[in-house]
Protein backbone atom coordinates (compact mmCIF):
# COMPACT_ATOMS: atom_id res chain seq x y z
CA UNK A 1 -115.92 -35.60 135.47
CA UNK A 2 -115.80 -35.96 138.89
CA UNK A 3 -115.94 -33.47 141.70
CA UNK A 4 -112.35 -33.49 143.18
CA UNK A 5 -111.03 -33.02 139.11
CA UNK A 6 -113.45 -30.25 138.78
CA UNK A 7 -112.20 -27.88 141.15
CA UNK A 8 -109.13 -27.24 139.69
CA UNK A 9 -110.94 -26.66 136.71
CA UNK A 10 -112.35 -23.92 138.33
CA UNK A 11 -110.20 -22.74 140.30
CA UNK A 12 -107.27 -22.92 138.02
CA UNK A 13 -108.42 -19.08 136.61
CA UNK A 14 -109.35 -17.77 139.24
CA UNK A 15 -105.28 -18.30 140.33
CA UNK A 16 -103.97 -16.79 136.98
CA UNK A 17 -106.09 -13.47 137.46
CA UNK A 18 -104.32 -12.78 140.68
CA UNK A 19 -108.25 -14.27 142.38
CA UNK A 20 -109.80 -10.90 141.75
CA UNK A 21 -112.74 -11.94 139.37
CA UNK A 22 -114.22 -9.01 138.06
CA UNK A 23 -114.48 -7.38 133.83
CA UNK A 24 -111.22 -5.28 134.45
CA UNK A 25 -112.32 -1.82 134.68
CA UNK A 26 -111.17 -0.72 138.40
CA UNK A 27 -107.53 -2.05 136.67
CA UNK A 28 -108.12 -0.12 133.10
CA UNK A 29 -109.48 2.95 135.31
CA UNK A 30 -106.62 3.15 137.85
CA UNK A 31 -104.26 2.73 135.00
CA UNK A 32 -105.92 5.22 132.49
CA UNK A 33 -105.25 7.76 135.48
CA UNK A 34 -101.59 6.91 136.77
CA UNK A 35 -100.75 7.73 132.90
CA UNK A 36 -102.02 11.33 133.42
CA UNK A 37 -100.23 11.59 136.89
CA UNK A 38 -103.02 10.90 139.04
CA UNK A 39 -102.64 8.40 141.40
CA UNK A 40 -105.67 7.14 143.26
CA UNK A 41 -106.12 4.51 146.60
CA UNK A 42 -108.99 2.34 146.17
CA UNK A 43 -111.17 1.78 149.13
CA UNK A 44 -113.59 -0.07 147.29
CA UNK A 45 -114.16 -1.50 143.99
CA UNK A 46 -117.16 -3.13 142.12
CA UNK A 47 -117.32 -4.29 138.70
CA UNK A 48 -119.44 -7.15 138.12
CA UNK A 49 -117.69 -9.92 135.97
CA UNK A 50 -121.12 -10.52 133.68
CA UNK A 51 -121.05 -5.98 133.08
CA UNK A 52 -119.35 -3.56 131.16
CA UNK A 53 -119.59 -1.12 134.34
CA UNK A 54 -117.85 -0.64 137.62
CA UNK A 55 -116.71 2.11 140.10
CA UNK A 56 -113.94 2.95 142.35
CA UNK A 57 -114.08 4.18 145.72
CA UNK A 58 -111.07 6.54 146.67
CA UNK A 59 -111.13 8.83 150.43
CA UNK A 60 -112.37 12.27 149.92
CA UNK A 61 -109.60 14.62 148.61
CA UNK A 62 -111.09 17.76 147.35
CA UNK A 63 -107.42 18.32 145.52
CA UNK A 64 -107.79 14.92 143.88
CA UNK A 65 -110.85 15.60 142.55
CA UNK A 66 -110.30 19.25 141.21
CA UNK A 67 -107.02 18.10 139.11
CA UNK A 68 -109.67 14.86 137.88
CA UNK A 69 -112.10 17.04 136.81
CA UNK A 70 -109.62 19.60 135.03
CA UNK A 71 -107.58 17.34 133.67
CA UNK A 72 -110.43 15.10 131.70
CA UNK A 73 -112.15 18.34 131.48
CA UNK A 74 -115.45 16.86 133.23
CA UNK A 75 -118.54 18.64 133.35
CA UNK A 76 -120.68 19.83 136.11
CA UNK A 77 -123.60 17.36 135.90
CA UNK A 78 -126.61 19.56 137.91
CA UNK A 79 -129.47 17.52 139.45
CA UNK A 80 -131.97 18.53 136.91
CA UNK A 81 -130.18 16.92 134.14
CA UNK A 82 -131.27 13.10 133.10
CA UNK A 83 -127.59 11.93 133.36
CA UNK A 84 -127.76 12.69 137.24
CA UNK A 85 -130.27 10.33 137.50
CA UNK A 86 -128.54 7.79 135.41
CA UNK A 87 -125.14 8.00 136.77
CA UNK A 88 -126.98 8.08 140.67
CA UNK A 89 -128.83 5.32 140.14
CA UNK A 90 -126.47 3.34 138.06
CA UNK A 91 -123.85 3.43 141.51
CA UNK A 92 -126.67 1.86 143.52
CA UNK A 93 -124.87 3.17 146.82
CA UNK A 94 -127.06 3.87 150.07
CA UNK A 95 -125.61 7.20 150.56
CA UNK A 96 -127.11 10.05 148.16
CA UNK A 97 -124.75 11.68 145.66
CA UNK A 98 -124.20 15.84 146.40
CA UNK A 99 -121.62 17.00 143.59
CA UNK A 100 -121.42 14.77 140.07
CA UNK A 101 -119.04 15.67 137.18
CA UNK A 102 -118.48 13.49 134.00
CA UNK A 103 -118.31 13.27 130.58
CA UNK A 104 -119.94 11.00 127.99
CA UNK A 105 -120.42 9.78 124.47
CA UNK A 106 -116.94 8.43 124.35
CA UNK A 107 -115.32 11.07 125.16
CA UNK A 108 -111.67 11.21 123.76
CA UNK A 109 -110.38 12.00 126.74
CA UNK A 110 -111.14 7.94 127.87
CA UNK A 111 -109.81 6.04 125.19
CA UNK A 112 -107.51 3.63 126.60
CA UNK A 113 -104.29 2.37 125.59
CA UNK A 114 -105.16 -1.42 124.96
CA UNK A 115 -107.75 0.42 122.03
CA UNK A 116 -110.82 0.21 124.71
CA UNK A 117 -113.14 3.14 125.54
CA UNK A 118 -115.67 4.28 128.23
CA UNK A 119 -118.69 5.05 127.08
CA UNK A 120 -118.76 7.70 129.82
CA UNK A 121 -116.94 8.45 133.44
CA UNK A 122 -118.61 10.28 136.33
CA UNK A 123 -116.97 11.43 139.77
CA UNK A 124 -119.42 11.69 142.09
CA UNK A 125 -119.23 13.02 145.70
CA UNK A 126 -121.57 11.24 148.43
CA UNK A 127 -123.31 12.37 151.45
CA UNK A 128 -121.12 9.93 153.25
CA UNK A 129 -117.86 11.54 151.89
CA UNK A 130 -116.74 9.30 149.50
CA UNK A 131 -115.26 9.57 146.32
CA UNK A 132 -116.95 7.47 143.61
CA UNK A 133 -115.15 6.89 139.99
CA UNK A 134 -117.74 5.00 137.80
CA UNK A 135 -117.33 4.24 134.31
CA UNK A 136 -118.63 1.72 131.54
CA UNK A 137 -117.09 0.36 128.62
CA UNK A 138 -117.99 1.17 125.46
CA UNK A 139 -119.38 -1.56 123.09
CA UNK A 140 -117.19 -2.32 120.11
């Protein structure tokens, strides 16, 4: 095949999935949350096409998070506790995490209308005052 028939090859899905290549998540998460009356403004977004993981930046809103956390019924997650440092190190951002909430083991709360699930969802607050929302799928 040669080169200049190749790149529409390539290119072609890129097109159809509106060029934003990534597993879905930011979409599934934004979604899962307009359902429930939240409505959230992405900064940021990260969710590597190869993972089953990615997180959504939103601006600080200290309202926003307080109905998240009530309404998915998200747990304080202290520093001491192992998930801290799975959930702090799993965001990989430069600025250090101060508050983290979540819930895990797929929680019921995160099953998703097209039969998906996370395998857990964190909101974490940053030194830098941002809002993270980071969830993976669940396998299966």
């Amino acid at each position: 095949m040669r080169l200049p028939t190749l790149i529409p090859v390539v290119l072609f899905p890129l097109f159809l999935t509106g060029c934003g290549v990534n597993n879905g998540l930011p979409r599934d998460l934004r979604t899962h949350l307009a359902d429930r009356g939240i409505a959230i403004r992405p900064i940021r977004e990260q969710a590597p096409l190869s993972g089953r993981a990615g997180f959504v930046v939103v601006n600080p809103d200290p309202a926003l998070a307080a109905k998240i956390v009530s309404t998915f019924g998200l747990e304080t997650v202290p520093a001491s506790d192992p998930r801290w440092f799975i959930a702090t190190t799993r965001l990989g951002g430069s600025s250090p995490v101060t508050d983290l909430w979540g819930a895990w083991n797929r929680p019921a709360q995160f099953k998703l209308k097209n039969g998906a699930a996370f395998e857990f969802f964190f909101l974490a607050i940053t030194a830098a005052g941002e809002m993270v929302l980071f969830a993976e799928y669940a396998y299966g």
